[in-house]
Structures are given as structure tokens and as C-alpha cells.
PDB file of N, CA and C in Angstrom:
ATOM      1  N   UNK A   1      18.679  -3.059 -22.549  1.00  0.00           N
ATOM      2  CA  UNK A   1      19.066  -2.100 -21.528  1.00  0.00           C
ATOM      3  C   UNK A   1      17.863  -1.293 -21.047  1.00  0.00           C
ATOM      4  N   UNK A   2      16.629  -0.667 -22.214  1.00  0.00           N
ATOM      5  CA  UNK A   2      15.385  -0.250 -21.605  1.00  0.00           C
ATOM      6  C   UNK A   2      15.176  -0.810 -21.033  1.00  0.00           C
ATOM      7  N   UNK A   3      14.322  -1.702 -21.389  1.00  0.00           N
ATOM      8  CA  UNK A   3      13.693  -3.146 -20.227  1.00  0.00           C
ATOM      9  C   UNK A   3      14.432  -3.101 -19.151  1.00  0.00           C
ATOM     10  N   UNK A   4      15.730  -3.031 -18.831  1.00  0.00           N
ATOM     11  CA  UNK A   4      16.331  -3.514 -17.583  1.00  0.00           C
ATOM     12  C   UNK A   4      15.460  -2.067 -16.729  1.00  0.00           C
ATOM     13  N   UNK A   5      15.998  -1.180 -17.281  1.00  0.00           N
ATOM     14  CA  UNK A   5      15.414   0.009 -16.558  1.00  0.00           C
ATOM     15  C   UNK A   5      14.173  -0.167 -16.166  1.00  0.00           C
ATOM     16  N   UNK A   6      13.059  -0.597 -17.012  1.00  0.00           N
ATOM     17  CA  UNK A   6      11.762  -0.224 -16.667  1.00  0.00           C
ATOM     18  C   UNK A   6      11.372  -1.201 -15.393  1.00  0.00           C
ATOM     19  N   UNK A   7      11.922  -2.551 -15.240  1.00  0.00           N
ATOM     20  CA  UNK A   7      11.959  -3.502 -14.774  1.00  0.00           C
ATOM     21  C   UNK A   7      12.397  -3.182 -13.341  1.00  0.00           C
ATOM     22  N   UNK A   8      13.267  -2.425 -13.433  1.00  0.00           N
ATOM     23  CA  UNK A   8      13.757  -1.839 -11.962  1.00  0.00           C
ATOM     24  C   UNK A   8      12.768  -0.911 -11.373  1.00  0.00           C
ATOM     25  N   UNK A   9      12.209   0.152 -12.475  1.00  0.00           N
ATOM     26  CA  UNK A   9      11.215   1.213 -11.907  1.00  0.00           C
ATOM     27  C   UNK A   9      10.088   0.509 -11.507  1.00  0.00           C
ATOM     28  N   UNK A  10       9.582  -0.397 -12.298  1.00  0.00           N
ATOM     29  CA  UNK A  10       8.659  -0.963 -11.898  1.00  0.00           C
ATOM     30  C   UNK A  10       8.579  -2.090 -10.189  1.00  0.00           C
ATOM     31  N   UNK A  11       9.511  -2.465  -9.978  1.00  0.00           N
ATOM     32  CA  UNK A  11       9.823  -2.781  -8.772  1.00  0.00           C
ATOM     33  C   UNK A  11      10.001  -2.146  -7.609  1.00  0.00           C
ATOM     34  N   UNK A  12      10.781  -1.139  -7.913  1.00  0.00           N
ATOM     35  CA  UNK A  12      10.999  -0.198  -7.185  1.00  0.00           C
ATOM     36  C   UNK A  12       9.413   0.283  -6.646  1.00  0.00           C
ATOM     37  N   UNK A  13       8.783   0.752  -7.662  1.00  0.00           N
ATOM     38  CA  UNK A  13       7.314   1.465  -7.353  1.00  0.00           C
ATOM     39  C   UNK A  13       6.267   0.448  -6.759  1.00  0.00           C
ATOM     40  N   UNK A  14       6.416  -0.825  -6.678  1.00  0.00           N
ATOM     41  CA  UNK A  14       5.480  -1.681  -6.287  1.00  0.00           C
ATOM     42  C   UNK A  14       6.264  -1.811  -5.165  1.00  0.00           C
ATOM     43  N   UNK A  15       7.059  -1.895  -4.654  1.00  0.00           N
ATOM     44  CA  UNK A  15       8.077  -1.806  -3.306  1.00  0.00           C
ATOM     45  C   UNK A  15       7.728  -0.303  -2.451  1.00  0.00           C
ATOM     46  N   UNK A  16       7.711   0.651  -2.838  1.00  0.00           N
ATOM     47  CA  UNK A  16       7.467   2.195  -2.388  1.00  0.00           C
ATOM     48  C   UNK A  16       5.896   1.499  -1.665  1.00  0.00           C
ATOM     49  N   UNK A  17       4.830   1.101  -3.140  1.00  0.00           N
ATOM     50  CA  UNK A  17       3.501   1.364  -2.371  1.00  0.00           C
ATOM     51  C   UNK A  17       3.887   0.104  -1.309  1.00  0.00           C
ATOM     52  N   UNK A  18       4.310  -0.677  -1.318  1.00  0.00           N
ATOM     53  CA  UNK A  18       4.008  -1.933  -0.608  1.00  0.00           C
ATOM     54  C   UNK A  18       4.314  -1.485   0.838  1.00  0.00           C
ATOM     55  N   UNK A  19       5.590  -0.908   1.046  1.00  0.00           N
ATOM     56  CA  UNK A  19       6.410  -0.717   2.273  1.00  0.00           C
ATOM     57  C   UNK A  19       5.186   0.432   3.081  1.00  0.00           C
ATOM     58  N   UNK A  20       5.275   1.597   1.847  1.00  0.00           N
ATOM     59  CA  UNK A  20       4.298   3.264   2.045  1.00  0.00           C
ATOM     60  C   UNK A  20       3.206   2.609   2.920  1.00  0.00           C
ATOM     61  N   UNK A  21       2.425   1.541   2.598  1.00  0.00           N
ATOM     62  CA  UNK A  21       1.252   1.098   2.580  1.00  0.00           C
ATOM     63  C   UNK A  21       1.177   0.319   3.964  1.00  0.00           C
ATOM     64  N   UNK A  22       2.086  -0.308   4.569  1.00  0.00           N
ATOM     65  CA  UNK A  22       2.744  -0.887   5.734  1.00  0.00           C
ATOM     66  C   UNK A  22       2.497   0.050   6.555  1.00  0.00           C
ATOM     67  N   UNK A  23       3.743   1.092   6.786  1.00  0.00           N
ATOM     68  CA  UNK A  23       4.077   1.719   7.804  1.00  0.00           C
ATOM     69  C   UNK A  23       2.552   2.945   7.899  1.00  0.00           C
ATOM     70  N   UNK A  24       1.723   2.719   6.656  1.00  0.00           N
ATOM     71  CA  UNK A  24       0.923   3.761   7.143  1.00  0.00           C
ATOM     72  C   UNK A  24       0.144   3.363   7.648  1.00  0.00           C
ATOM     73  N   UNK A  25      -0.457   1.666   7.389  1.00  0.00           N
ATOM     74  CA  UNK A  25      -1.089   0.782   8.375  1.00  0.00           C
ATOM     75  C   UNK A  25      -0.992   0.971  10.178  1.00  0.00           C
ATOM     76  N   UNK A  26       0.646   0.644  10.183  1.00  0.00           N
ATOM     77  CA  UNK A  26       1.190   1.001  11.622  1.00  0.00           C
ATOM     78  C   UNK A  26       1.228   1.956  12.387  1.00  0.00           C
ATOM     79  N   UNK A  27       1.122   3.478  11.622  1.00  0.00           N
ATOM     80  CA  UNK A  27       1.070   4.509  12.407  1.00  0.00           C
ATOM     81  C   UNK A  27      -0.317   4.568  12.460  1.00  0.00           C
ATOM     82  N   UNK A  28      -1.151   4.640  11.683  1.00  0.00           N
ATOM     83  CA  UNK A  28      -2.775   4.217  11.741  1.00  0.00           C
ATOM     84  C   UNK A  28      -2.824   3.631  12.856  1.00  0.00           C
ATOM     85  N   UNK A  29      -2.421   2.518  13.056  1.00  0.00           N
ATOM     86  CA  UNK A  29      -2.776   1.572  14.452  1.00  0.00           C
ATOM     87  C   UNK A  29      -2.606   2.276  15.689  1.00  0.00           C
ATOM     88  N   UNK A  30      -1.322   2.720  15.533  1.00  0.00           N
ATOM     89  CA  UNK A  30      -0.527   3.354  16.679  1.00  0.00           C
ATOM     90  C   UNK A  30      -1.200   4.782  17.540  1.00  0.00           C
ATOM     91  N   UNK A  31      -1.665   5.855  16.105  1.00  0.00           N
ATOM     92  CA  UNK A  31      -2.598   6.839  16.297  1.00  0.00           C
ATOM     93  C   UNK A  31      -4.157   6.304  17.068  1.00  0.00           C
ATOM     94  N   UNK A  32      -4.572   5.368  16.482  1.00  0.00           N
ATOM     95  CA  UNK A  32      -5.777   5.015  16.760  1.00  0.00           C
ATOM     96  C   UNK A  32      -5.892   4.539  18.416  1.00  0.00           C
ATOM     97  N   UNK A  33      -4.723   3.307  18.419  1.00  0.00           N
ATOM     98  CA  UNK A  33      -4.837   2.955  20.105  1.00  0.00           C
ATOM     99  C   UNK A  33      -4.571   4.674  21.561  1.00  0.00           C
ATOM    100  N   UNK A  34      -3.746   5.442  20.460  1.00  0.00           N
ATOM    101  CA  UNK A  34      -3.761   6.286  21.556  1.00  0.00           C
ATOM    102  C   UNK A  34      -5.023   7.354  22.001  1.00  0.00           C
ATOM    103  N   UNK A  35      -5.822   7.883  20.572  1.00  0.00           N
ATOM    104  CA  UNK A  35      -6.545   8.896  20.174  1.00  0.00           C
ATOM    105  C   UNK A  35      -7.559   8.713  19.835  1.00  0.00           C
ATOM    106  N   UNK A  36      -7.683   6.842  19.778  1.00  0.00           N
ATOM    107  CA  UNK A  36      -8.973   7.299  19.248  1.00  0.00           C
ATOM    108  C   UNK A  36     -10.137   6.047  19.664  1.00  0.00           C
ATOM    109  N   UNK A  37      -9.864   5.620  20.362  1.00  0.00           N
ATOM    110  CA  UNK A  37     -10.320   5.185  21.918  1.00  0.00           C
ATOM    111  C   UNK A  37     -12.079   4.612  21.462  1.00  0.00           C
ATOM    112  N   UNK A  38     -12.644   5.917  20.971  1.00  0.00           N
ATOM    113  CA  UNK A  38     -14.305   5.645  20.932  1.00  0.00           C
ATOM    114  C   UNK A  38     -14.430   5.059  19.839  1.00  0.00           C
ATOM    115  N   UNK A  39     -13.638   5.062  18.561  1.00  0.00           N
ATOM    116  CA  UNK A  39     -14.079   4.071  17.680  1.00  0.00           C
ATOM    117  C   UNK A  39     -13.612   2.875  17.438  1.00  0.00           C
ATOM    118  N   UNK A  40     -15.077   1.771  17.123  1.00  0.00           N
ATOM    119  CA  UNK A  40     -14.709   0.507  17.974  1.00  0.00           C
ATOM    120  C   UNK A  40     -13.378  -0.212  16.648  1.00  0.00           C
ATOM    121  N   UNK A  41     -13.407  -1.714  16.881  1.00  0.00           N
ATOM    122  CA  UNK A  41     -11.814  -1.730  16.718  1.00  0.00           C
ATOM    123  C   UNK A  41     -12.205  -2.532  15.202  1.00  0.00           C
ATOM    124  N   UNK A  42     -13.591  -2.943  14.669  1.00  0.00           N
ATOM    125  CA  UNK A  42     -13.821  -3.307  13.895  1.00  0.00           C
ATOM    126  C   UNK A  42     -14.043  -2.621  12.659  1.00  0.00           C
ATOM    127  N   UNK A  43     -14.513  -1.269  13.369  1.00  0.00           N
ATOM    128  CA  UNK A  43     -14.903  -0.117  12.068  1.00  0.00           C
ATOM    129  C   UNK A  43     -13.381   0.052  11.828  1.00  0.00           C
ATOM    130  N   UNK A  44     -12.374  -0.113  12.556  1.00  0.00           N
ATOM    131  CA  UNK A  44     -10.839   0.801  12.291  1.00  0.00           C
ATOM    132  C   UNK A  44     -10.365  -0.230  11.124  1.00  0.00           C
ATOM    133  N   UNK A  45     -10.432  -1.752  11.678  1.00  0.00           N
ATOM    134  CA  UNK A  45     -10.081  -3.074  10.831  1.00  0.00           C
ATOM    135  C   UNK A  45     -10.860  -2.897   9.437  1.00  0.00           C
ATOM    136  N   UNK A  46     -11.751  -2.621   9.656  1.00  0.00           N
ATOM    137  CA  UNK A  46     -12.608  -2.287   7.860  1.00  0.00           C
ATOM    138  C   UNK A  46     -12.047  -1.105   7.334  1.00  0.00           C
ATOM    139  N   UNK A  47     -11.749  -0.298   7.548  1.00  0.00           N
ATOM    140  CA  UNK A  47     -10.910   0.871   7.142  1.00  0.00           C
ATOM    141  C   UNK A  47      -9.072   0.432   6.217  1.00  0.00           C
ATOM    142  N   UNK A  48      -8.506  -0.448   7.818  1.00  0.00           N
ATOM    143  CA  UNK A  48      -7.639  -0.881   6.918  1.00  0.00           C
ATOM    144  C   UNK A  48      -7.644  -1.875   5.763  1.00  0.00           C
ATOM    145  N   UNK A  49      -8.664  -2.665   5.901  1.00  0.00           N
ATOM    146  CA  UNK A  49      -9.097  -3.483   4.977  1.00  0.00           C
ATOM    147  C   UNK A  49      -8.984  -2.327   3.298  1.00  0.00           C
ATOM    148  N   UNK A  50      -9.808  -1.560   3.876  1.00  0.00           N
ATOM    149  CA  UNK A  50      -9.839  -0.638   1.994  1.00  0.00           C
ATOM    150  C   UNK A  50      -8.948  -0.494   1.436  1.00  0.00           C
ATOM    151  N   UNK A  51      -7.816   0.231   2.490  1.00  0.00           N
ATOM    152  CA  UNK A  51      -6.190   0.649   2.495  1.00  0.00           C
ATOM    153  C   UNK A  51      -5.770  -0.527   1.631  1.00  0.00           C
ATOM    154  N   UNK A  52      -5.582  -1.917   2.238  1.00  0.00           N
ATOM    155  CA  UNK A  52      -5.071  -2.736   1.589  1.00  0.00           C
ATOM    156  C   UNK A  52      -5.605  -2.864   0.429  1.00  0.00           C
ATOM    157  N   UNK A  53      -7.089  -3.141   0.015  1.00  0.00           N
ATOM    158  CA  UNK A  53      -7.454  -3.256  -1.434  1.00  0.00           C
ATOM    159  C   UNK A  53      -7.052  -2.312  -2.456  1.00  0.00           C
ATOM    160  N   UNK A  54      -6.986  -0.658  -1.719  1.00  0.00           N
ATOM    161  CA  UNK A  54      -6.534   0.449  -2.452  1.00  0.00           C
ATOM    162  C   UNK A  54      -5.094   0.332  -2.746  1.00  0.00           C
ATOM    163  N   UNK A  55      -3.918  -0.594  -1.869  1.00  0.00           N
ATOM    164  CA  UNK A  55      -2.617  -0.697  -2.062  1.00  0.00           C
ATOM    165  C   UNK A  55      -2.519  -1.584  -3.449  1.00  0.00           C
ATOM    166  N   UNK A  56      -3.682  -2.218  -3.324  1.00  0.00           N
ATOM    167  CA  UNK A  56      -3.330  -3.918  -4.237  1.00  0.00           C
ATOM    168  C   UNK A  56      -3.819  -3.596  -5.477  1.00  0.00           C
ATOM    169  N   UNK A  57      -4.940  -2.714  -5.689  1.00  0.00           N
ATOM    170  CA  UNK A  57      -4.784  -1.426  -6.777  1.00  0.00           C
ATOM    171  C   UNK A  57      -3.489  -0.848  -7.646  1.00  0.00           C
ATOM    172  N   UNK A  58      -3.351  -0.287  -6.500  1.00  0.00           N
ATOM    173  CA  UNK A  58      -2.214   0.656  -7.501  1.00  0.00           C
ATOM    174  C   UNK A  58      -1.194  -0.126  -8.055  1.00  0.00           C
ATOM    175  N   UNK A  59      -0.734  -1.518  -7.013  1.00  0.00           N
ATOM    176  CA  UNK A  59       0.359  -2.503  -7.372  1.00  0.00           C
ATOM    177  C   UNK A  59      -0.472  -2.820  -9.088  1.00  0.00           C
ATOM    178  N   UNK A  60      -1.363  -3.085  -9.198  1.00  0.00           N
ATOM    179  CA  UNK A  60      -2.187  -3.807 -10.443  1.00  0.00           C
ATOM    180  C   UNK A  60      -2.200  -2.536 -11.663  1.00  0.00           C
ATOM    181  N   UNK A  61      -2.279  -0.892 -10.855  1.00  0.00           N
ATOM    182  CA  UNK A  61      -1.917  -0.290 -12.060  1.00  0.00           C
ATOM    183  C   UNK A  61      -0.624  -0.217 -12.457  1.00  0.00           C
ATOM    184  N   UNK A  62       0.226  -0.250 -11.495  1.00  0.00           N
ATOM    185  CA  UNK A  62       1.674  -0.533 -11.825  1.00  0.00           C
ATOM    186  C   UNK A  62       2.375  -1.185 -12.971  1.00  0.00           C
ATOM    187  N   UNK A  63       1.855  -2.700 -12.467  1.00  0.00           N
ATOM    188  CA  UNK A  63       2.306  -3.774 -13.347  1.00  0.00           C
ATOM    189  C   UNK A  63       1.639  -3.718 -14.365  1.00  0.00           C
ATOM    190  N   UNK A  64       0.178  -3.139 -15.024  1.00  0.00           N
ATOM    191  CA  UNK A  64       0.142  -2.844 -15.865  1.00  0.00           C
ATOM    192  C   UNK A  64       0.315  -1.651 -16.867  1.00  0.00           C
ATOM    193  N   UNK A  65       1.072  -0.842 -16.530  1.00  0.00           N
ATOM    194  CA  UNK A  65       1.702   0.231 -17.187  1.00  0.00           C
ATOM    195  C   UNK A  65       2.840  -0.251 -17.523  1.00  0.00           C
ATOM    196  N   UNK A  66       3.573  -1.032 -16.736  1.00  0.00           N
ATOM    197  CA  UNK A  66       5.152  -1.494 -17.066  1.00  0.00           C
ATOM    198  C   UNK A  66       4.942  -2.657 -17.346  1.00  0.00           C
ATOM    199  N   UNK A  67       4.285  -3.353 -18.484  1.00  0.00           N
ATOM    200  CA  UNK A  67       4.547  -4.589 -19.272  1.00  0.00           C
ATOM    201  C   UNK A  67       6.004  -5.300 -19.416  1.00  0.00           C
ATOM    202  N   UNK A  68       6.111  -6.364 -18.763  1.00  0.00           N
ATOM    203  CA  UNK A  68       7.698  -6.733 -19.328  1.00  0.00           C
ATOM    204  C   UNK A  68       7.124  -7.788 -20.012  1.00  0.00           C
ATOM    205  N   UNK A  69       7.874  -7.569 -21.819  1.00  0.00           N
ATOM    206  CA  UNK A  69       7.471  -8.220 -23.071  1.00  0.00           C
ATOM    207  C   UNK A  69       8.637  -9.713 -22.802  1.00  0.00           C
TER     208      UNK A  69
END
């Protein structure tokens, strides 16, 4: 019955960053095409690039805090 629990939290939380990590991509995009015009579109793409490595992070501390034995 633990395990079931942790198994859920742990999903749950790799689901939060995954989705979190999405939509903040998109409003990023969205902000940028309106506001922000002078910086070019490659420096913005390397930016999200980090985002994603920093998402794929936390997924990796995740799954390793919640071991399923």
C-alpha cells in the first residue's frame, strides 16, 4: 500500500515538472514573439534548450528519490 502511494507521488511530480515545463516553454515563446523582438531567435532556442535539460534534471532527481524496489 506504501509503494502504491509513493508510486503515484512520484508520477504525479514528474507529470507537474513535465506539463510546468511545457506551458512555461509556450508562454516563453509567446512573451518573446511579442516583446522581445531584438533578441535573435537562436539565443531564445538556446535558452530553451537549458529549460529542457534543467526539466530532465529534476525528472532524474525525482526518480531517484522515489526508488520503486
Amino acid at each position: 500500500m506504501n509503494e502504491n502511494i509513493l508510486v503515484f507521488i512520484r508520477v504525479l511530480c514528474i507529470l507537474l515538472v513535465v506539463f510546468g515545463s511545457l506551458y512555461n516553454l509556450f508562454a516563453a515563446e509567446e512573451y518573446a514573439k511579442k516583446k522581445l523582438r531584438i533578441i535573435p531567435k537562436i539565443v531564445r532556442y538556446i535558452a530553451y534548450a537549458i529549460g529542457i535539460v534543467c526539466s530532465g534534471y529534476v525528472v532524474n532527481l525525482i526518480v531517484n528519490d522515489f526508488p520503486i524496489n
